[in-house]
N, C-alpha and C. Protein backbone atom coordinates (compact mmCIF):
# COMPACT_ATOMS: atom_id res chain seq x y z
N UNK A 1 114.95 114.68 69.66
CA UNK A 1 113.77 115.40 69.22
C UNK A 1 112.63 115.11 70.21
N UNK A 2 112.05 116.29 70.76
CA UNK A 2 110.91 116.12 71.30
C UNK A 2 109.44 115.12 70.88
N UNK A 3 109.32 113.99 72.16
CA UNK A 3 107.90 113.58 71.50
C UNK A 3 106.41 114.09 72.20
N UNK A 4 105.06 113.67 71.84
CA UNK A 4 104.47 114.51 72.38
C UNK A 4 103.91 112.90 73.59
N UNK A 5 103.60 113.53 74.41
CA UNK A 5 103.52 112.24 75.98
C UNK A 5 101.60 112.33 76.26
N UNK A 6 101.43 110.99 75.99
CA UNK A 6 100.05 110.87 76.09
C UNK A 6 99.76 109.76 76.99
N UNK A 7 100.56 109.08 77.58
CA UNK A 7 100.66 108.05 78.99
C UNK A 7 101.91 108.46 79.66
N UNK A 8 101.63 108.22 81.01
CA UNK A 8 102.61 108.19 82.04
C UNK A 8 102.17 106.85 82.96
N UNK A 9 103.39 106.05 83.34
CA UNK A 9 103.18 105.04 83.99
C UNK A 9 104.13 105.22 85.25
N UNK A 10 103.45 105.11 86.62
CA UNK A 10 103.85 105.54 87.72
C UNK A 10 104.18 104.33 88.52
N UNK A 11 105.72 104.08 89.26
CA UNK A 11 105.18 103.31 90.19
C UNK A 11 106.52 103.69 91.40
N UNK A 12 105.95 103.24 92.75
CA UNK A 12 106.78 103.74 93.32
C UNK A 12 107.29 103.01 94.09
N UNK A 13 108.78 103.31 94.69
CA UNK A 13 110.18 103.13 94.59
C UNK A 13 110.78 102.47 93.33
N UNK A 14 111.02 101.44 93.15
CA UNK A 14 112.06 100.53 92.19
C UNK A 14 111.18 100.12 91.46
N UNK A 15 110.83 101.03 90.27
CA UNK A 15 109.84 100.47 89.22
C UNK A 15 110.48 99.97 87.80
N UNK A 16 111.81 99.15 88.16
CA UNK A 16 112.30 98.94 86.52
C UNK A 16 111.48 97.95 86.32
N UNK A 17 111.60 96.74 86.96
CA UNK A 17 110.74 95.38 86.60
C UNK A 17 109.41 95.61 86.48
N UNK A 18 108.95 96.44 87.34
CA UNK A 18 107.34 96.55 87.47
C UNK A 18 107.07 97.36 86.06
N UNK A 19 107.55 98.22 85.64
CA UNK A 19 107.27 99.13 84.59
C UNK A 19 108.13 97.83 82.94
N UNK A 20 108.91 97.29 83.09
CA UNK A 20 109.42 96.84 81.87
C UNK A 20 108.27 96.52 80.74
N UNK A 21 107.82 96.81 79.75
CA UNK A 21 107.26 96.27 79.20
C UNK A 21 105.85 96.92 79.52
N UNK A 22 105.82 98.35 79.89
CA UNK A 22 104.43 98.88 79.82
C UNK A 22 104.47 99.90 79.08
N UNK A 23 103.39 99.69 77.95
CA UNK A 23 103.13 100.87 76.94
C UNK A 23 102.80 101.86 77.54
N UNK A 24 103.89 102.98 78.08
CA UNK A 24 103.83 104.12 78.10
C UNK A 24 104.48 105.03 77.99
N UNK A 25 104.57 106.78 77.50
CA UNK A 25 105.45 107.69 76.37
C UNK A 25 106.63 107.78 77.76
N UNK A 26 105.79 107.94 79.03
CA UNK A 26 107.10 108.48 80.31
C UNK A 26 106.94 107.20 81.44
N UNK A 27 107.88 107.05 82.12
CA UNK A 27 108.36 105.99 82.99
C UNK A 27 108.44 107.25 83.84
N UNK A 28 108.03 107.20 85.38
CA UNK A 28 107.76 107.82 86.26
C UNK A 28 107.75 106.70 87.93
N UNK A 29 109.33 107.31 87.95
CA UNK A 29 109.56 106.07 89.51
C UNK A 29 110.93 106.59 89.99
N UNK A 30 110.64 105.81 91.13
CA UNK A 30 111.66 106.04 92.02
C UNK A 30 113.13 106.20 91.84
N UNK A 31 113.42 104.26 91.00
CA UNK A 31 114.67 104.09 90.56
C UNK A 31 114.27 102.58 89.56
N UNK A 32 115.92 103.00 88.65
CA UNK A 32 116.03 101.88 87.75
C UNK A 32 117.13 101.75 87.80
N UNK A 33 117.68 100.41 86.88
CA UNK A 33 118.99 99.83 86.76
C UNK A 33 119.45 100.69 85.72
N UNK A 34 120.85 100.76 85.65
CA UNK A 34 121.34 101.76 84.43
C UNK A 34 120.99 100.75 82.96
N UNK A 35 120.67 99.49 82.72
CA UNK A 35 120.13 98.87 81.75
C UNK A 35 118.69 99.30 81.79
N UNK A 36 118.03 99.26 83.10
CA UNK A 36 116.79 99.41 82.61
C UNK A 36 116.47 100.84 82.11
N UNK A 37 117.38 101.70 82.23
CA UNK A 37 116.86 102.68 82.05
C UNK A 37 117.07 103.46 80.48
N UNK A 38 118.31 102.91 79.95
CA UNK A 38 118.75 102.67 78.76
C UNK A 38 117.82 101.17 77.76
N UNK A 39 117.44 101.05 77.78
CA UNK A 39 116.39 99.83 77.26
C UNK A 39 115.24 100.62 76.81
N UNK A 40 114.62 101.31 77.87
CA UNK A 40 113.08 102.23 78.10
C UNK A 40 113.56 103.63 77.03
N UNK A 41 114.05 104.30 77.59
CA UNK A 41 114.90 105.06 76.39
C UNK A 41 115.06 104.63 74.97
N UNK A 42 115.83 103.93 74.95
CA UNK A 42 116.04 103.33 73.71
C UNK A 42 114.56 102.51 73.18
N UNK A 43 113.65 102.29 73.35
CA UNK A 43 112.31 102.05 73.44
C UNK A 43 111.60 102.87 72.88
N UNK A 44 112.22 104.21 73.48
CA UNK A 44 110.95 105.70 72.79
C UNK A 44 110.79 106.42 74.05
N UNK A 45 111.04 105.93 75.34
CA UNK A 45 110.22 106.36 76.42
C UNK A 45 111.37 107.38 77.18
N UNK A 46 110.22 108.41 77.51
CA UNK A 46 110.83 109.35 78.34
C UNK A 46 111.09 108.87 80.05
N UNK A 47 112.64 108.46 80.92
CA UNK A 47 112.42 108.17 82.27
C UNK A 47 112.42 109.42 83.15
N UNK A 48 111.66 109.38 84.45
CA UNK A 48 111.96 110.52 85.40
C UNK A 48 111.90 109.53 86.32
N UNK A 49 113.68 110.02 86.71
CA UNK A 49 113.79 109.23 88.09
C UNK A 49 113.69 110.15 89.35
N UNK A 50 113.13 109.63 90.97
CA UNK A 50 113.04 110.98 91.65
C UNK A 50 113.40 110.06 92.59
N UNK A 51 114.09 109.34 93.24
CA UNK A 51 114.75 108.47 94.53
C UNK A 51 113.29 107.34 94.97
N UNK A 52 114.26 107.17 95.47
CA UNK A 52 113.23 105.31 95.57
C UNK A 52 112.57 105.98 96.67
N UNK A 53 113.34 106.31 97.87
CA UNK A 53 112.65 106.71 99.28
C UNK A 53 111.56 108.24 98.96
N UNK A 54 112.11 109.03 97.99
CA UNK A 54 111.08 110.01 97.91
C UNK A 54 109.48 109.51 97.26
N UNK A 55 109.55 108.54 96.62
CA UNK A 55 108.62 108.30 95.91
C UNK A 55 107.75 107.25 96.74
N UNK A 56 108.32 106.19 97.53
CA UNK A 56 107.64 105.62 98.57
C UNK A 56 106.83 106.16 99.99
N UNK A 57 107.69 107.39 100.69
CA UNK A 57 107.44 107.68 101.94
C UNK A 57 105.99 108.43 101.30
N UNK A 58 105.79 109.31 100.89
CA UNK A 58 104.38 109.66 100.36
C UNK A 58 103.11 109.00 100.17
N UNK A 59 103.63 107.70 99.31
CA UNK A 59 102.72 106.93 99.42
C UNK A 59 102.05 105.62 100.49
N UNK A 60 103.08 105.57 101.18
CA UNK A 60 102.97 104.79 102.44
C UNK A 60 101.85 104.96 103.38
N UNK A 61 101.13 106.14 103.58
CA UNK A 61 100.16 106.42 104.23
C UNK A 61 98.71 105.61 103.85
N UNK A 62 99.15 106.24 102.27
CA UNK A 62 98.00 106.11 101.19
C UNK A 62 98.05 104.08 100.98
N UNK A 63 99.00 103.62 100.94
CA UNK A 63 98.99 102.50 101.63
C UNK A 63 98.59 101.43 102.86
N UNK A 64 98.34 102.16 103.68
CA UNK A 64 97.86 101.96 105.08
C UNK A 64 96.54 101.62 104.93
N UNK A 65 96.22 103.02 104.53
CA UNK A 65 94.77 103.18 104.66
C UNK A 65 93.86 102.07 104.26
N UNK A 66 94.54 101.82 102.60
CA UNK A 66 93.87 101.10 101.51
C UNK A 66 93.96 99.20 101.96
N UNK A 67 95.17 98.73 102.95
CA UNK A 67 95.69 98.17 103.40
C UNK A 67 94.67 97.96 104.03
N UNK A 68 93.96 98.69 105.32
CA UNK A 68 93.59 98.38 106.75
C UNK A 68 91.91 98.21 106.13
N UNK A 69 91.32 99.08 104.99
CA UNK A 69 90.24 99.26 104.68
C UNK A 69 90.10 97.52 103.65
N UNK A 70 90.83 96.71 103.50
CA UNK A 70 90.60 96.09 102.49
C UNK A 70 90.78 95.04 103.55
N UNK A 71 91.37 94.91 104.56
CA UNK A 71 91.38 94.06 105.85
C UNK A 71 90.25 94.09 106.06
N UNK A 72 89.87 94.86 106.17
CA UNK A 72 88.01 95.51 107.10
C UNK A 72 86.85 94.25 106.12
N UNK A 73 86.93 94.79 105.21
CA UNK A 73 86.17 94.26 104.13
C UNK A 73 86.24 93.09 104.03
N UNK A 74 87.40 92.52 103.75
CA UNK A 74 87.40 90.61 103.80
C UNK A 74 86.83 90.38 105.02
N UNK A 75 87.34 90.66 106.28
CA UNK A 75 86.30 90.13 107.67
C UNK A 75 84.63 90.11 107.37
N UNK A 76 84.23 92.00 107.07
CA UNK A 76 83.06 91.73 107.01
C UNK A 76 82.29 90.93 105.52
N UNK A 77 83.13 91.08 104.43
CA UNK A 77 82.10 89.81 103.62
C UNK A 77 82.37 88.58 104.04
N UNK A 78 83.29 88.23 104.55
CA UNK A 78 83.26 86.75 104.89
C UNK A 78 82.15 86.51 105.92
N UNK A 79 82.07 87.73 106.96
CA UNK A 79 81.26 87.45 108.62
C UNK A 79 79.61 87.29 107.77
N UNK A 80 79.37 88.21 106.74
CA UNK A 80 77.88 87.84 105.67
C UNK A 80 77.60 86.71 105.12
N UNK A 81 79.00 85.97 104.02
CA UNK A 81 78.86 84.99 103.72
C UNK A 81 78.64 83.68 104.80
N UNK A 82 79.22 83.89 106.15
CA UNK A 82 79.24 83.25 106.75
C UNK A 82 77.49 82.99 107.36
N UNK A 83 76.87 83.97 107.44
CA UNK A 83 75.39 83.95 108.01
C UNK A 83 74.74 82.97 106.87
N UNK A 84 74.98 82.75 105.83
CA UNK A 84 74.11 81.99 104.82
C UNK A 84 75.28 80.64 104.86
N UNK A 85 76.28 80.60 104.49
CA UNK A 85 76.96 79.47 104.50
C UNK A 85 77.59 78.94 105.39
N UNK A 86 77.98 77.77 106.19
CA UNK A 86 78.74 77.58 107.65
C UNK A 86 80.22 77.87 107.25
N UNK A 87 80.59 76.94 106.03
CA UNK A 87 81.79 77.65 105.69
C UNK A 87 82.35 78.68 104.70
N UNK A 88 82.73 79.73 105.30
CA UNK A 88 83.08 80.86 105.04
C UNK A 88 84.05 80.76 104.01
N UNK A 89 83.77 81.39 102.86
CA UNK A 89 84.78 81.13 101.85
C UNK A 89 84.84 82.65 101.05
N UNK A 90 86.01 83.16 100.50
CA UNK A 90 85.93 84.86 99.83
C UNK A 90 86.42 84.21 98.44
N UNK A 91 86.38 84.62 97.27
CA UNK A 91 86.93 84.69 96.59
C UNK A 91 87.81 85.68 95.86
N UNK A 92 88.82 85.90 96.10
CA UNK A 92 89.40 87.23 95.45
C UNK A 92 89.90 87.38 94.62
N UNK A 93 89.87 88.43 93.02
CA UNK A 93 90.47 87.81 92.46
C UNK A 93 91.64 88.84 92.03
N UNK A 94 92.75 87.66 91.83
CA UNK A 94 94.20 88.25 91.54
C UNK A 94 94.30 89.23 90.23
N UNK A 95 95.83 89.40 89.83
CA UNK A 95 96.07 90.09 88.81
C UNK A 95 95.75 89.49 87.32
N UNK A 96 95.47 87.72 87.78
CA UNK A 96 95.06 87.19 86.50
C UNK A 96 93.48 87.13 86.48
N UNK A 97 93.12 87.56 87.06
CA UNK A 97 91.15 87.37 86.70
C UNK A 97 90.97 86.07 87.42
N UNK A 98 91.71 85.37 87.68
CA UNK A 98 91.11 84.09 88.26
C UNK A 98 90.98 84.33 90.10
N UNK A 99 89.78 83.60 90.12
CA UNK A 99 89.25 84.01 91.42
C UNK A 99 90.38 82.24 92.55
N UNK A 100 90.85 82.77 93.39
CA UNK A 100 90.85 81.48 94.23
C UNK A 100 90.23 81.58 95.80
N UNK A 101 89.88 80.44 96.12
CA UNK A 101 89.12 80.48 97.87
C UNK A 101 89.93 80.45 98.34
N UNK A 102 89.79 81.42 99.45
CA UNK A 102 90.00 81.60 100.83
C UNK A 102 88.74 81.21 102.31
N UNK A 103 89.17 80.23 102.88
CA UNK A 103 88.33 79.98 104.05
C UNK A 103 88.62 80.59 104.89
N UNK A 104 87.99 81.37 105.88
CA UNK A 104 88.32 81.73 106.97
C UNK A 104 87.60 81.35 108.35
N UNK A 105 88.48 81.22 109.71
CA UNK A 105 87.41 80.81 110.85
C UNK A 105 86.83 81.98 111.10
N UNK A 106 86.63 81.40 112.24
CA UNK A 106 85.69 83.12 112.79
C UNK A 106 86.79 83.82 113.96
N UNK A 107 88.03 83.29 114.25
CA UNK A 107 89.25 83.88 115.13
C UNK A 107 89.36 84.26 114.19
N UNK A 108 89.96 83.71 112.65
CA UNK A 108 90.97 84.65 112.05
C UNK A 108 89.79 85.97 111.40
N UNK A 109 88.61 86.06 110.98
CA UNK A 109 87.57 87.05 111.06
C UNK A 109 88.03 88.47 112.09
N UNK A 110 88.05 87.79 113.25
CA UNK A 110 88.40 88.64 114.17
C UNK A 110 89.37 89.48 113.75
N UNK A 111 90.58 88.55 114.04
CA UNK A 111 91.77 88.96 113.46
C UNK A 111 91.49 89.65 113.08
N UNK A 112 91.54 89.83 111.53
CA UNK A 112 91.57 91.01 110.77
C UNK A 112 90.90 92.35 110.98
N UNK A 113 89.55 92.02 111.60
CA UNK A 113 89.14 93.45 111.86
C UNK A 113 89.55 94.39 113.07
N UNK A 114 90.73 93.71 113.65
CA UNK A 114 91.48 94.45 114.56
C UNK A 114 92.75 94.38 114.19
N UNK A 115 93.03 94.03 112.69
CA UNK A 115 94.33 94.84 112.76
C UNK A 115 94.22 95.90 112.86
N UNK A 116 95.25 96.72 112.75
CA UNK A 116 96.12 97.91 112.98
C UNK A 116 96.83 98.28 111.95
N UNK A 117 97.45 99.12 111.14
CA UNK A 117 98.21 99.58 110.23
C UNK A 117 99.07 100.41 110.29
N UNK A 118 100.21 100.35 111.15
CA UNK A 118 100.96 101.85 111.20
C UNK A 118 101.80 102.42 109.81
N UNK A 119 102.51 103.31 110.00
CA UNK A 119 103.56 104.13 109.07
C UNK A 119 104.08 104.40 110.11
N UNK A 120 105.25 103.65 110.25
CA UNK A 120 106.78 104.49 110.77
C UNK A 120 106.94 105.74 110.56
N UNK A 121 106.79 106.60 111.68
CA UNK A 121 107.52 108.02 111.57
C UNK A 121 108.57 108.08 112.16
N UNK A 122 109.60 107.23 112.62
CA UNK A 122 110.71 107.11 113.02
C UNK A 122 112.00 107.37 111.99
N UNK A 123 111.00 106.75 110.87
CA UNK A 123 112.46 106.17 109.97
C UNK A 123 112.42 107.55 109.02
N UNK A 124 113.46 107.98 108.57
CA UNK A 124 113.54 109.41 107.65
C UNK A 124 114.10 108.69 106.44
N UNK A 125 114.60 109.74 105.46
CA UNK A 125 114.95 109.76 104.32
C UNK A 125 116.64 109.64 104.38
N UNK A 126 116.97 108.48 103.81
CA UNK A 126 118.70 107.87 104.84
C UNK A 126 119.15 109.39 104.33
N UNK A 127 119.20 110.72 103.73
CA UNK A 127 120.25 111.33 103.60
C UNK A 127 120.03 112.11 104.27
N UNK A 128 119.20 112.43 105.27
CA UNK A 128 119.09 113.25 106.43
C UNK A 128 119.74 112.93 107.45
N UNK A 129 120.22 111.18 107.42
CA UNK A 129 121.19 111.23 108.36
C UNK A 129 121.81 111.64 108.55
N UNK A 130 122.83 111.97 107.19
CA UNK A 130 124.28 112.14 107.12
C UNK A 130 124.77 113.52 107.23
């Protein structure tokens, strides 16, 4: 019997573990284990599986970006904090709310604001090999 879908929880490539245990009507990912996917089901939840590699290569860009821009940012609040304090310390905080320090010198400062971020355009979707 049809239910009516008022969350969707997205994640991409191999979202069984990442998704286990999240209140939502549809599971929306790459790939799952044939348990996980029978569990979620049997749960209430609607799965849509669409390949691990289709659901990653898309977002990989969108990765980069967010990647290279969040590099950027630790250099420059640390290079601020650093003008008021000698030692440079960020606090960031994780998936639990708790903040921990990070010191940084002023090489590894550097560092970061010259990384680089590529996306492989070399690598395809393995069934185009074949």
């Amino acid at each position: 019997m049809p239910r009516e879908v008022r969350t969707v929880a997205i994640c991409a490539g191999s979202g069984g573990s990442v998704l286990d245990g999240v209140d939502a009507d549809v599971y929306f990912t790459g790939e799952m284990s044939h348990h996980e996917v029978l569990a979620a089901v049997a749960a209430g939840r609607y799965v849509v599986l669409c390949g691990h590699t289709n659901t990653e290569r898309g977002y990989l860009p969108i990765l980069a970006s967010k990647l290279s821009s969040t590099l950027t940012e630790f250099a420059n609040e640390t290079l601020a904090s650093s003008q008021a304090v000698p030692a440079t310390t960020l606090r960031p905080h994780g998936p639990s709310g708790l903040s921990s320090s990070v010191t940084l010198t002023e090489q590894e400062r550097q560092a970061l604001r010259n990384v680089q971020v590529f996306v492989s355009e070399a690598d395809r979707h393995p069934l185009e090999r074949m």
